[in-house]
Protein backbone atom coordinates (compact mmCIF):
# COMPACT_ATOMS: atom_id res chain seq x y z
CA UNK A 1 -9.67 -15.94 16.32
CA UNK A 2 -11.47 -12.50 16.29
CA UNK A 3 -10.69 -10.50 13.56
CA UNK A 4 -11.39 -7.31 15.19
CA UNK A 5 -8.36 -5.08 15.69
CA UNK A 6 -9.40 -4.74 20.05
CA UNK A 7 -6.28 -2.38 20.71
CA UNK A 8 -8.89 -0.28 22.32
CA UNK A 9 -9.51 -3.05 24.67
CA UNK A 10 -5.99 -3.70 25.49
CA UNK A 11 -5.00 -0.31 26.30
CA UNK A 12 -8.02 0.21 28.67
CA UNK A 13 -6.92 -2.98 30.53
CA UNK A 14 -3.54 -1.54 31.33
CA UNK A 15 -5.19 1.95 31.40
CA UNK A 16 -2.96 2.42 34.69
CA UNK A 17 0.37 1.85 32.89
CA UNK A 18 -0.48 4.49 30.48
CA UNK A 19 -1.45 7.04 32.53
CA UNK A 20 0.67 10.91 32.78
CA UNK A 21 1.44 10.43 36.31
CA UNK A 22 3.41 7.00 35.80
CA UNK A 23 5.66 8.46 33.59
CA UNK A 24 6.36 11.72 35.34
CA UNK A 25 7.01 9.38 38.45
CA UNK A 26 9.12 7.48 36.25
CA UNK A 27 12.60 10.13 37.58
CA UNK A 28 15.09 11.30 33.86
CA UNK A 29 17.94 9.32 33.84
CA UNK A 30 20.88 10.47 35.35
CA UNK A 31 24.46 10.26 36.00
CA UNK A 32 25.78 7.00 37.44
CA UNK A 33 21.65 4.81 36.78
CA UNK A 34 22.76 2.52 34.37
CA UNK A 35 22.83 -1.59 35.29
CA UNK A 36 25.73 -3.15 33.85
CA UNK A 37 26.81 -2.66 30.00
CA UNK A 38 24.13 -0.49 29.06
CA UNK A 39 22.09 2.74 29.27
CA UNK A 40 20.24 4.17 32.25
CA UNK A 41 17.32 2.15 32.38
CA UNK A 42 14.88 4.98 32.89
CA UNK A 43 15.65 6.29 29.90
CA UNK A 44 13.86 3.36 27.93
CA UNK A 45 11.27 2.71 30.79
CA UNK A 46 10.11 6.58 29.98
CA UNK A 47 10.46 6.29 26.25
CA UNK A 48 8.31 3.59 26.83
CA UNK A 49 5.79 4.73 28.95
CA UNK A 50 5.28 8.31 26.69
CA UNK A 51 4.31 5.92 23.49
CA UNK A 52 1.77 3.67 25.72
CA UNK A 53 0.75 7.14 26.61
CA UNK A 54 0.04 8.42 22.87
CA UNK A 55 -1.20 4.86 22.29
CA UNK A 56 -3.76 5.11 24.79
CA UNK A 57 -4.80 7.99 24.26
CA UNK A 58 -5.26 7.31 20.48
CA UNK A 59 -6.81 3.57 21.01
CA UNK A 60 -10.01 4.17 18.97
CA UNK A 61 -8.36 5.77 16.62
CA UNK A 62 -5.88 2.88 16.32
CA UNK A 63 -9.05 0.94 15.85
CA UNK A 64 -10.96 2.75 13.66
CA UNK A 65 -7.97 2.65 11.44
CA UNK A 66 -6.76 -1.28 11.47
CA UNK A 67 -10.36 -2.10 10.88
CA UNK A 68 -10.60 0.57 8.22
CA UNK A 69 -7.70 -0.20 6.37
CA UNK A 70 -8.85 -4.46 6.31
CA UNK A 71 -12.41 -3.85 5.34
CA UNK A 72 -11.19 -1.23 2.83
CA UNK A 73 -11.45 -2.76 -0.82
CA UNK A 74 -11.10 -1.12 -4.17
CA UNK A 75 -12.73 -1.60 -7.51
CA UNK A 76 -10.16 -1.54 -10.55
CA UNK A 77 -10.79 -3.21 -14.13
CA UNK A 78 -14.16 -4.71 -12.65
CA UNK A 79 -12.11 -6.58 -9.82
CA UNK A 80 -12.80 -5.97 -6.58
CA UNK A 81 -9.76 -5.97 -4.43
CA UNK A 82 -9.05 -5.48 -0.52
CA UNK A 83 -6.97 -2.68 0.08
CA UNK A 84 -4.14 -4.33 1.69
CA UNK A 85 -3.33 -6.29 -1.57
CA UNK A 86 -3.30 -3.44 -3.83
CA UNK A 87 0.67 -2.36 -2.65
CA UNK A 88 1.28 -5.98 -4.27
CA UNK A 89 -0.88 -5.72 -6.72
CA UNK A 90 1.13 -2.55 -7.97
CA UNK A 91 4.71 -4.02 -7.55
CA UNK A 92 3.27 -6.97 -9.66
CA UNK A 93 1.49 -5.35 -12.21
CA UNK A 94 3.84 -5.05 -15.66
CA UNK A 95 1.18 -2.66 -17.67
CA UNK A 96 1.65 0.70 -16.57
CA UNK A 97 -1.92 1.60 -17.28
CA UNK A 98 -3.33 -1.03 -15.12
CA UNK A 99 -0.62 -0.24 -12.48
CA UNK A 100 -1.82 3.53 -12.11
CA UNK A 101 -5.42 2.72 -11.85
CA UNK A 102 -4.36 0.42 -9.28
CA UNK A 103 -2.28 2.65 -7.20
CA UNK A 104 -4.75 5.44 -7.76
CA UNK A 105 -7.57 3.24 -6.33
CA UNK A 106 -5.09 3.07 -3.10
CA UNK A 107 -4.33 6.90 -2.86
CA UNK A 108 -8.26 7.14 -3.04
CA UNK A 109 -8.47 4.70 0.20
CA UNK A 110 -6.32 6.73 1.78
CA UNK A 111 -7.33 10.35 0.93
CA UNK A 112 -11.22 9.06 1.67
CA UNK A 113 -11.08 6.83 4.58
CA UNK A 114 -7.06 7.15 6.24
CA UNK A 115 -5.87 10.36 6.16
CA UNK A 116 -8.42 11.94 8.23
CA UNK A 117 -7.94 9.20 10.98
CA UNK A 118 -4.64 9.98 10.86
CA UNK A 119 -4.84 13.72 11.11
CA UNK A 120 -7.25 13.56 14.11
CA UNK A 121 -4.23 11.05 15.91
CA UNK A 122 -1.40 13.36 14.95
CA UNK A 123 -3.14 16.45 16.74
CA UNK A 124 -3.63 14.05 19.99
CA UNK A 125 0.15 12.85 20.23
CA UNK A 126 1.25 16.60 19.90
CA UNK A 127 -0.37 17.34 22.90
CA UNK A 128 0.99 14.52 24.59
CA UNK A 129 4.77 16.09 23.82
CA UNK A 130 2.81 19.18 24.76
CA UNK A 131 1.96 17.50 28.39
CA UNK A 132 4.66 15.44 28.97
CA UNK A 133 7.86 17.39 28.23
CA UNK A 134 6.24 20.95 27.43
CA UNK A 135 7.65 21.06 23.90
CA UNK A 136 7.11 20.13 20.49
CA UNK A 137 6.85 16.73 19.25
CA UNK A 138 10.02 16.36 17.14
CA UNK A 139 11.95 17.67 20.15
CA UNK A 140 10.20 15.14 22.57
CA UNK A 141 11.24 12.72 20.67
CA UNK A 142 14.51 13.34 20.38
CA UNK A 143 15.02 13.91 24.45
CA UNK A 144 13.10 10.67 24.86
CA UNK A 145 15.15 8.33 22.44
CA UNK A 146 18.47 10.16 23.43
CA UNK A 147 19.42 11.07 19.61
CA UNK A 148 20.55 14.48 17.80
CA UNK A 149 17.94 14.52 15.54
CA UNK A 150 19.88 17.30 13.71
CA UNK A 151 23.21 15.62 13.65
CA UNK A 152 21.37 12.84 11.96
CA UNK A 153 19.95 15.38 9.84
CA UNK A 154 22.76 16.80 8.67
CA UNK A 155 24.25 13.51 8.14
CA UNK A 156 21.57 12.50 5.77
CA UNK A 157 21.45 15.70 4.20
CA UNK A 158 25.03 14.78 3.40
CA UNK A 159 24.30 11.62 1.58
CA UNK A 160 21.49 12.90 -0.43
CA UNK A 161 24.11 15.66 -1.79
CA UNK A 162 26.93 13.07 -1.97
CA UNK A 163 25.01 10.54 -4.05
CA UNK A 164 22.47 12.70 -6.05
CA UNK A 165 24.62 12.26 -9.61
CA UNK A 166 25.19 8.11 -8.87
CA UNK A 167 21.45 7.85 -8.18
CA UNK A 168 20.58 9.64 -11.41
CA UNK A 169 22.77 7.68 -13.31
CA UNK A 170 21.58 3.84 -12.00
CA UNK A 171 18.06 5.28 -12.44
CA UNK A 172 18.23 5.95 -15.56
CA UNK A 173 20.22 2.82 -16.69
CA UNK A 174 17.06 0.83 -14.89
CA UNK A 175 14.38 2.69 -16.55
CA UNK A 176 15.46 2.43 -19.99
CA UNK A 177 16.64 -1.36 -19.34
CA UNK A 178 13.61 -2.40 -17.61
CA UNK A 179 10.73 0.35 -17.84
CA UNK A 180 10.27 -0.11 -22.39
CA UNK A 181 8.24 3.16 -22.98
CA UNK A 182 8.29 5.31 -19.60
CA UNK A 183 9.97 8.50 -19.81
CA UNK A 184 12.57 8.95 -17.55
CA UNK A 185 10.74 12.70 -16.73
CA UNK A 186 7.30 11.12 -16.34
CA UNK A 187 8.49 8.66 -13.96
CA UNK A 188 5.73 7.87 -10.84
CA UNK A 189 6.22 6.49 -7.62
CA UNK A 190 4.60 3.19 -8.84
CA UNK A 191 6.90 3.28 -11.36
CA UNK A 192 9.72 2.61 -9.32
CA UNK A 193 7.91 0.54 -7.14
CA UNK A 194 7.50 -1.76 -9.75
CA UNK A 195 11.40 -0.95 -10.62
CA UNK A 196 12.07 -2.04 -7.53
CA UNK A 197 10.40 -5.32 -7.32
CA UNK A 198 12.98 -6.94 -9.76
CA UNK A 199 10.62 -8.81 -11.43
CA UNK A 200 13.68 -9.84 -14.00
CA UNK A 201 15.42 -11.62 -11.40
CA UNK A 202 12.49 -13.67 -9.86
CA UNK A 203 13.10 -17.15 -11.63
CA UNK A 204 16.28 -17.02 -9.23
CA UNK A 205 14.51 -17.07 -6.31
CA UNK A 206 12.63 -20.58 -5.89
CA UNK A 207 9.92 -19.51 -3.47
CA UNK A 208 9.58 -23.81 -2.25
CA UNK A 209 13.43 -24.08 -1.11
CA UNK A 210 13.21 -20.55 0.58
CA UNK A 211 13.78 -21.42 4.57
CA UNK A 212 15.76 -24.29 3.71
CA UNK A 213 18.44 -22.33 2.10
CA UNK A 214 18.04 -19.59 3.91
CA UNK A 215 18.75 -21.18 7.25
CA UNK A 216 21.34 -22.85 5.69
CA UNK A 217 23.84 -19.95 6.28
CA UNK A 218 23.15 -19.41 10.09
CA UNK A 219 23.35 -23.30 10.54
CA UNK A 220 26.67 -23.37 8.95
CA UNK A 221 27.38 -20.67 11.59
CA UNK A 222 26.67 -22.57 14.42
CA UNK A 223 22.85 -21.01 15.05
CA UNK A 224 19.89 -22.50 15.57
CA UNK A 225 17.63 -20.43 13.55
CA UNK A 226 14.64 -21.69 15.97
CA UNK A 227 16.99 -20.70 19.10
CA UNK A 228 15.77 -24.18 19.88
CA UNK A 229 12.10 -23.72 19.38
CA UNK A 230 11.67 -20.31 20.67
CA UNK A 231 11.70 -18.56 17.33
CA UNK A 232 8.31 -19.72 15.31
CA UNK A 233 8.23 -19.35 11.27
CA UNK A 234 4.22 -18.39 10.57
CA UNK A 235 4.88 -18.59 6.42
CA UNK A 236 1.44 -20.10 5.95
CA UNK A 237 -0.54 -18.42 2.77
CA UNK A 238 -3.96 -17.74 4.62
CA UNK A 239 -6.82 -15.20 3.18
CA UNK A 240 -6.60 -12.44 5.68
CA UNK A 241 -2.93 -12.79 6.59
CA UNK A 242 -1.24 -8.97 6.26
CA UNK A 243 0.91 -9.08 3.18
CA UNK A 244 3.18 -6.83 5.68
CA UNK A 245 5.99 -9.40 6.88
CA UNK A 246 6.91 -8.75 10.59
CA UNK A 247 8.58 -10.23 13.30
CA UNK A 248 6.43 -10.82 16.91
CA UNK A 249 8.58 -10.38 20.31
CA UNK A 250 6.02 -11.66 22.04
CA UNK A 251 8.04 -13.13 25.10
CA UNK A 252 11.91 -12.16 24.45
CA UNK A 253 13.81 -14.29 24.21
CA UNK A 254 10.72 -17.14 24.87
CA UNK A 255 8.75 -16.72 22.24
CA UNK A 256 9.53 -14.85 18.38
CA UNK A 257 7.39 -15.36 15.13
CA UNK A 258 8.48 -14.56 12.34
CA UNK A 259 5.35 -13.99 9.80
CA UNK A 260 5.72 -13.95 6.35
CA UNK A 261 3.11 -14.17 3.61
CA UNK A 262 5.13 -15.11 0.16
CA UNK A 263 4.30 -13.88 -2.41
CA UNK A 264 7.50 -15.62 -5.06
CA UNK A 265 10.90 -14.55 -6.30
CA UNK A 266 13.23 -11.70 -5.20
CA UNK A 267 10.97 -9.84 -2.43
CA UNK A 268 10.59 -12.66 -0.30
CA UNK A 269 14.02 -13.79 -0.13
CA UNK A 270 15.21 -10.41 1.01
CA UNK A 271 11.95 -10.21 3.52
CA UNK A 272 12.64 -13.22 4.94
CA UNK A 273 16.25 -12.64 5.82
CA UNK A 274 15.09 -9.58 7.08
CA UNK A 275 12.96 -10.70 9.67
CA UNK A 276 15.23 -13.09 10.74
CA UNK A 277 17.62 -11.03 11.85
CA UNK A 278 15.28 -9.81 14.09
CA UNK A 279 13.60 -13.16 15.35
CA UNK A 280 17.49 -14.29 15.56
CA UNK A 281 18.20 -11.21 17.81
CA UNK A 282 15.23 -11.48 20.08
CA UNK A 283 15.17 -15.41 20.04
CA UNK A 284 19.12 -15.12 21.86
CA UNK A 285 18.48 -12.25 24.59
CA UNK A 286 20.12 -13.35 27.65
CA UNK A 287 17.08 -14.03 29.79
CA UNK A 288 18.49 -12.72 32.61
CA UNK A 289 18.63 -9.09 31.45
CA UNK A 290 16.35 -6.43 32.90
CA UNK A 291 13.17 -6.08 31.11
CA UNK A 292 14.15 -3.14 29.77
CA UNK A 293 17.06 -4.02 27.76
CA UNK A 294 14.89 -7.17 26.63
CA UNK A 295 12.31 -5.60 25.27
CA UNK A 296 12.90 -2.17 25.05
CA UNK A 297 15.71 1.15 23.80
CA UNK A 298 16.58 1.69 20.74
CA UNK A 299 15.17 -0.20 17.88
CA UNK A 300 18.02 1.13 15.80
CA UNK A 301 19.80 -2.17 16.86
CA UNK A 302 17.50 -4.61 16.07
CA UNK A 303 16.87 -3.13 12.92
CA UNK A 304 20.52 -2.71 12.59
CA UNK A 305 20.65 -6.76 12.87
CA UNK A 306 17.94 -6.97 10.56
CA UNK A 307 19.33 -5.15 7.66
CA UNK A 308 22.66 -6.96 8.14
CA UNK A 309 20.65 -10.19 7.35
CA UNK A 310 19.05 -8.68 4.25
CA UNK A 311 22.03 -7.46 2.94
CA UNK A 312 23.51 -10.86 2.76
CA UNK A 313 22.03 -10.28 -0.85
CA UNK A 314 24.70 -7.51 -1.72
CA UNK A 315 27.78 -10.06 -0.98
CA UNK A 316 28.39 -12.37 -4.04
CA UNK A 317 29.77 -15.27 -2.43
CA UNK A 318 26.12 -15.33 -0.66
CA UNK A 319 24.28 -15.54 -3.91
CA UNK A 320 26.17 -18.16 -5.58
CA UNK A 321 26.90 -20.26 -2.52
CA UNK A 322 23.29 -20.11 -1.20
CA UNK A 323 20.59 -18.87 -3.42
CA UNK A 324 22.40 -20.94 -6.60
CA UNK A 325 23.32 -17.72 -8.97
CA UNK A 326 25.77 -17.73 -11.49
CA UNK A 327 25.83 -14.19 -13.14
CA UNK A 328 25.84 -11.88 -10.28
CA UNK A 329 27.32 -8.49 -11.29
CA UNK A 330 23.74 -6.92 -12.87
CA UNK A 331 21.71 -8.36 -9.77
CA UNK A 332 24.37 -6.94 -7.34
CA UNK A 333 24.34 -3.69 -9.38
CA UNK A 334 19.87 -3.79 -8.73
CA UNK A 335 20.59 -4.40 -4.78
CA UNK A 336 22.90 -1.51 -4.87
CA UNK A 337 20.50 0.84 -6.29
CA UNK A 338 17.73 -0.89 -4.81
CA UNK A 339 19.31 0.29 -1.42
CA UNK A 340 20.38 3.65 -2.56
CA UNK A 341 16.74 4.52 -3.46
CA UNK A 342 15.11 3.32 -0.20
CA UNK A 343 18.30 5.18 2.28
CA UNK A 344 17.62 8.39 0.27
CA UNK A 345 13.97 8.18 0.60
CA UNK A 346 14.27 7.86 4.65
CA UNK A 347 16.73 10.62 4.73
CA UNK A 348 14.22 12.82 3.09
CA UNK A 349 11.30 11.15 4.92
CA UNK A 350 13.35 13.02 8.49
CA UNK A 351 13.51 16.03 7.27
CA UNK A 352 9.71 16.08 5.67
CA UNK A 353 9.01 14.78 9.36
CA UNK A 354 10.43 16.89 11.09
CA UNK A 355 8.98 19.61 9.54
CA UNK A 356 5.29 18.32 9.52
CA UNK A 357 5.54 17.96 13.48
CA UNK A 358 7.16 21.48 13.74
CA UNK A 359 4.70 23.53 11.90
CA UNK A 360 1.73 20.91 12.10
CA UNK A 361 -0.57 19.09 9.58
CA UNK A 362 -1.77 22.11 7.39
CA UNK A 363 -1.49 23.51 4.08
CA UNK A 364 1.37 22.94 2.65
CA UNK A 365 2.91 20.06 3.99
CA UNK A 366 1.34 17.68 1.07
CA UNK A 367 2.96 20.13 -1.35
CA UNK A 368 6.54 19.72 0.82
CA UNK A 369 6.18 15.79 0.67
CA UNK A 370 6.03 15.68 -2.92
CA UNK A 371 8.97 17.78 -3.49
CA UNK A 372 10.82 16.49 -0.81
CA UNK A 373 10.14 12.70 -2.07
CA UNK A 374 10.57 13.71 -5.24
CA UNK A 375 13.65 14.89 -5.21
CA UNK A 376 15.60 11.74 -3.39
CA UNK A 377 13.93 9.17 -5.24
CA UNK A 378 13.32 10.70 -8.68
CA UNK A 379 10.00 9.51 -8.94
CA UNK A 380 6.75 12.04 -8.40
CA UNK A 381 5.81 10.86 -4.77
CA UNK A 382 1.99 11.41 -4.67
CA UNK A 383 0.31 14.01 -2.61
CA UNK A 384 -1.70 11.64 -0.83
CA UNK A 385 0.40 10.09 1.19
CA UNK A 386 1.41 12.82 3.12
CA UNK A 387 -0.07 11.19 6.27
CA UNK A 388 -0.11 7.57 5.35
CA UNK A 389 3.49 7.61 4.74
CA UNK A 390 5.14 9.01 8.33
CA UNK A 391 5.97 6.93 10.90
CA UNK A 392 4.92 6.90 14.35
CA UNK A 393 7.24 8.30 17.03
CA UNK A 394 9.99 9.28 14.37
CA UNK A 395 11.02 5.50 13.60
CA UNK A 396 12.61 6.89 10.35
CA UNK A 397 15.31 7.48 12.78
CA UNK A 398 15.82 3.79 13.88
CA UNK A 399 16.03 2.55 9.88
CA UNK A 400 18.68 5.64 9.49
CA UNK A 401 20.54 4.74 11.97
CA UNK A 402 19.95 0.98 10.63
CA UNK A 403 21.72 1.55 8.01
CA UNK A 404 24.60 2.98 9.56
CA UNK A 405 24.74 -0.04 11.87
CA UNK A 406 24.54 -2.54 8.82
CA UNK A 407 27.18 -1.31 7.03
CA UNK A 408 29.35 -1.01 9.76
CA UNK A 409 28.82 -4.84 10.93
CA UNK A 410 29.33 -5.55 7.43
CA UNK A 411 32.71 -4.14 6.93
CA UNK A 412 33.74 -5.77 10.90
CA UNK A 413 32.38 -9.39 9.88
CA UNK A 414 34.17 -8.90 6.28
CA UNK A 415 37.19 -8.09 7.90
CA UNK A 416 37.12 -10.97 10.88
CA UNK A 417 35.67 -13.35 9.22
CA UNK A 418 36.26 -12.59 5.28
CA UNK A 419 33.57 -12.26 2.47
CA UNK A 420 31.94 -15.97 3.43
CA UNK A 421 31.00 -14.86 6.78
CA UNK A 422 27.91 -16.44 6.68
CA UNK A 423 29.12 -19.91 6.33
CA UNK A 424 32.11 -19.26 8.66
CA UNK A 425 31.28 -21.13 12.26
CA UNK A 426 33.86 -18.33 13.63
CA UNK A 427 31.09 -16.10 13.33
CA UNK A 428 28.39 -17.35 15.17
CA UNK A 429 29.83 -16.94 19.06
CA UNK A 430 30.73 -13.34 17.31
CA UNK A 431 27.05 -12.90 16.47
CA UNK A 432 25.29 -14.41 19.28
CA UNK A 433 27.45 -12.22 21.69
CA UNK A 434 25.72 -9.52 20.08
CA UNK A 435 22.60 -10.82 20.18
CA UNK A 436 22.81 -11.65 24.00
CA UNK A 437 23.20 -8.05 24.78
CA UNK A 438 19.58 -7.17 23.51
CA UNK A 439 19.24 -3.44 23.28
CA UNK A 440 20.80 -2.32 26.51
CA UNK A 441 23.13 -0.27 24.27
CA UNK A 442 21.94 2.14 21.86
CA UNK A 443 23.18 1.74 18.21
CA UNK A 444 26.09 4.41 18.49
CA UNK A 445 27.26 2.67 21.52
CA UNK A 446 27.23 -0.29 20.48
CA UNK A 447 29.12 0.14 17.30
CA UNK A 448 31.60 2.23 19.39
CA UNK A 449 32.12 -0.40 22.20
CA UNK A 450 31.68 -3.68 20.55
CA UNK A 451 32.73 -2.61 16.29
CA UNK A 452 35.06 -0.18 16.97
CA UNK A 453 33.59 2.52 15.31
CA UNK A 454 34.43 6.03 16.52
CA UNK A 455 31.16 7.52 15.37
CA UNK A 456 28.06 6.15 13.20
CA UNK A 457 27.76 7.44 9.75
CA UNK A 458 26.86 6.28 6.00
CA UNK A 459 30.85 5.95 5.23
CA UNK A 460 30.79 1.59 5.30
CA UNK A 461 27.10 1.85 3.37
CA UNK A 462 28.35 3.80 0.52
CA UNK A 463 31.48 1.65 0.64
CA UNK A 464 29.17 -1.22 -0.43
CA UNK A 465 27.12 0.21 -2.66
CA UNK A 466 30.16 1.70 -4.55
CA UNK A 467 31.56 -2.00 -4.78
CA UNK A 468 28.08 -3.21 -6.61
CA UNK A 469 27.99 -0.35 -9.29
């Protein structure tokens, strides 16, 4: 197996597919083009076909930064260690003066050898938008993924003003219970990331007995959690495994992997389910569904499915039936803020996005990313990161509208199939019906047409996270 990154490779083997003049011969959707229960299929085919497009055209780029970012190691304390493990390394790390040399030794990788990849790569994909659609790139990527970037803006706008005094308040409980001598005022980002690791709770996590009571649950439900062999768990512990836990569609619904590299306790229980409620979704596409609803439109589903596996570990009956808990209330009380810190960081991660691709990478925007970060999370967010921390083609958007999607399937699985859901074989044909229908709706629709939900918001998330404080 090569351990060279070979995107570039790739891309110029399909260097056809990704080419301007497929995707302006690719005609918008229109009235009256969709197949069956779902969207016009152009729409995704050209959504599609525009990120190949900025993928192509950044393919050495791409390169240049995988490789950079796995040969990349750091010295700290007289250990050397590869960039990729320092994010752990920080979580892990319970002295805060070891912690910060650590996570400055990461900011350095990325100031020094990241940002100005990334830079260069941002400059390319905004003239793709430029080409493609003749606008800017925030507003190409709204008309391509079919979303009101500035309804969604306004709704998270909402929630950061809605929960700014409940955030406060659980932050400041954690700190002083589980920070002993860091200021509530002098409180870093790798502060909180070590906050957030829940290092108190990770005796209740048995890392040996993870799958097996994890898939538990979905076998109670009547799932297969291999979709009979198609889904693949890759947990092995190898050397230059990505700590990054992700889940491969590499022939939906033929072939899924779920790859996880534990690391022990809390993180890997919530990973896990995670990522299998995207191998679950992908491993039970009907096969006979156009490509394009298969494999492609809006991510904001699977994601959707994903988070409403993860937050299994906000419903008590999960934790005591299934990871073995007794005490509950202070580790449901964690998840809650635990979620409330991560939603408010993406809601101020749009609008810092947004604004980036609007005005451009310049002076300025590192100085807007702190105090936008700042602000929602309560933690100095470092400068640094102003580059390393956006993602590609807006997908703050999908895990926004994620959210919404998860707390809404939440309250309809609740309410059909009461607080045991997971264990209730009623809710498997419910679940796999879902899954069957891939992504050929978009996350509003589907919520609309299949959850009976007039309208996505943040209303059933805040509904559980006010039940856990």
């Amino acid at each position: 197996m090569s351990a060279e990154p070979g995107l570039e490779a790739i891309y110029e083997r399909y260097a056809d597919l990704f080419d301007a003049e497929a995707f302006q011969a690719t005609a918008p959707p229109g009235d009256g083009g969709a197949d069956g229960e779902g969207i016009d299929l152009r729409a995704y085919l050209r959504e599609f076909l525009a990120i190949g497009i900025e993928g192509h055209r950044t393919r050495a780029l791409q390169d240049r930064y995988l490789e950079a970012e796995s040969r990349a190691v750091a010295r700290v304390d007289g250990e050397t260690i590869p960039y990729r493990e320092l994010p752990v390394r920080v979580r892990r790390a319970e002295g805060r003066e070891h912690r910060a040399a650590l996570e400055d030794a990461r900011l350095g990788v990325v100031e020094r050898t990241l940002n100005p990849i990334l830079e260069d790569s941002i400059g390319i994909v905004h003239g793709v938008a430029e080409e493609l659609l003749g606008t800017s790139y925030d507003r190409y990527c709204e008309r391509l993924a079919g979303i009101d970037f500035e309804a969604l803006q306004s709704e998270a706008d909402r929630l950061l003003e809605k929960t700014r005094d409940v955030h406060e308040d659980l932050l400041d409980w954690f700190v002083r219970r589980h920070l002993p001598g860091v200021r509530r005022e002098d409180l870093e980002t790798h502060d909180l990331a070590r906050l957030l690791y829940g290092e108190p709770y990770r005796d209740r996590f048995p890392g040996g007995e993870l799958v097996d009571r994890l898939t538990g649950p979905v076998r109670a439900m009547g799932i297969d959690p291999t979709a009979e062999g198609r889904i693949e768990f890759d947990l092995e512990d190898r050397a230059a495994k990505t700590p990054r836990a992700f889940c491969a569609s590499v022939r939906v619904p033929d072939e899924v992997k779920l790859v996880l590299r534990p690391y022990g306790g809390y993180d890997d229980y919530v990973t896990f389910l995670h990522e299998l409620g995207h191998a679950l979704h992908f491993g039970y596409v009907q096969a006979d569904l156009p490509m394009e609803y298969r494999r492609l439109g809006d991510n904001g589903v699977t994601e959707g499915y994903a988070m409403t596996f993860d937050h299994l570990m906000h419903l008590a009956p999960f934790l005591r039936k299934v990871v073995g808990m007794g005490e509950v209330e202070e580790f449901l009380r964690f998840q809650a803020f635990r979620d409330l810190v991560m939603v408010r960081r993406y809601c101020a991660k749009l609008g810092y996005e947004r604004s980036l691709h609007r005005k451009g990478p310049g002076p300025g925007r590192s100085d807007e990313y702190v105090e936008r970060l700042s602000e929602a999370t309560g933690a100095r967010a470092p400068d640094r990161l102003w580059l390393e921390d956006v993602d590609p083609h807006f997908y703050c958007v999908r895990y926004l509208r994620a959210w919404m999607l998860a707390g809404a399937m939440h309250r309809e699985l609740r309410e059909r199939f009461d607080d045991d859901w997971f264990v209730n074989p009623a809710a498997g044909p419910f679940l796999l019906d879902l899954f069957g229908l891939g992504q050929a709706l978009p996350a509003d629709a589907l919520a609309r047409e299949r959850l009976a939900v007039e309208r996505l918001d943040f209303g059933p998330l805040l509904e559980m996270i006010r039940e856990r404080i």
